[in-house]
Protein backbone atom coordinates (compact mmCIF):
# COMPACT_ATOMS: atom_id res chain seq x y z
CA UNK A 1 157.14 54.18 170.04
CA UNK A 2 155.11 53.02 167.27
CA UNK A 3 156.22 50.63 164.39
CA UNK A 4 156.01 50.67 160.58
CA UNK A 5 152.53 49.01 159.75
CA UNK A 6 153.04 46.05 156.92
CA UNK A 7 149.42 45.87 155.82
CA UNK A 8 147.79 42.79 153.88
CA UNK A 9 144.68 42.97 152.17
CA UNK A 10 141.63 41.03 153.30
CA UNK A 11 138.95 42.37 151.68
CA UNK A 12 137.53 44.21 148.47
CA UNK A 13 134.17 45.98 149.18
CA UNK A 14 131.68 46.71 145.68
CA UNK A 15 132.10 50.04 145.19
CA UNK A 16 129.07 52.43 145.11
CA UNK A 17 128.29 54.70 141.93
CA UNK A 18 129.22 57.56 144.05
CA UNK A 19 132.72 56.17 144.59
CA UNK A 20 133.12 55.75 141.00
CA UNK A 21 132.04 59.15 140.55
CA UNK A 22 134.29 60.87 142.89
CA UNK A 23 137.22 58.42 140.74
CA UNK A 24 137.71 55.56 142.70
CA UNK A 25 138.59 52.87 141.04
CA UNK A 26 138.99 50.22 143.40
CA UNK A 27 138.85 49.97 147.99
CA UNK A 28 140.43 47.08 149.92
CA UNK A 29 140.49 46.88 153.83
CA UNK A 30 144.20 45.94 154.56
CA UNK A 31 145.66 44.79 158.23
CA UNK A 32 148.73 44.97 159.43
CA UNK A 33 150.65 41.68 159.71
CA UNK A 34 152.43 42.72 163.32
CA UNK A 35 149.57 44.74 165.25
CA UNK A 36 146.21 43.89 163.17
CA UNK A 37 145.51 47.60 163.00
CA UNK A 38 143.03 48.13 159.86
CA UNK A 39 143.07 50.71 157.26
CA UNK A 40 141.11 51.59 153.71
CA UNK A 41 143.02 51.93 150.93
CA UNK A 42 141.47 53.61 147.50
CA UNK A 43 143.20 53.17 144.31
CA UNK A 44 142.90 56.32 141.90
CA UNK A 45 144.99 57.81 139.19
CA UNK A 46 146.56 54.31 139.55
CA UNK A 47 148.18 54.71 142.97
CA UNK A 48 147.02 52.81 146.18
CA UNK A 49 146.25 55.60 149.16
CA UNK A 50 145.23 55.19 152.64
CA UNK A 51 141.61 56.72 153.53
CA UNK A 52 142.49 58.10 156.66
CA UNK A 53 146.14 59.44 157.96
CA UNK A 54 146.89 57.36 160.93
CA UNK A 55 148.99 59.08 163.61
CA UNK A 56 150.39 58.10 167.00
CA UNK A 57 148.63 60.24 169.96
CA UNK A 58 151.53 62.23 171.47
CA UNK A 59 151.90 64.06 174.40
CA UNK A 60 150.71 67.21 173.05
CA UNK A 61 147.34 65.46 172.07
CA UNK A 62 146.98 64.16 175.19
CA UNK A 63 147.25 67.17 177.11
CA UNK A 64 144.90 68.86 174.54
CA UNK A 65 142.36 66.42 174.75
């Protein structure tokens, strides 16, 4: 069983004119204080979200895979 990531930021790439054009407003790489597991965060509209939706593999993916 997995645990509840605490992420910390570390670093704030430039963004590209494409970024801004697509509404991004700001990117920081964040890691997580207990298992250093990185994620990208984007800030539009005002409100931090991950890049990429991070799951656990679970038996069914396994099997799939």
């Amino acid at each position: 069983m997995g645990h509840k990531h605490k992420y910390e930021s570390y670093y704030h790439p430039a963004l590209t004119p494409e970024a801004r054009e697509l509404g991004i407003k700001a990117v920081e790489l964040r890691r997580c204080k207990a298992c250093e597991a990185e994620m990208t965060f984007v800030l539009t509209d005002g409100e931090w979200f991950p890049l990429f939706e991070y799951t656990e593999p679970d038996e069914q993916d396994i099997l799939m895979a």
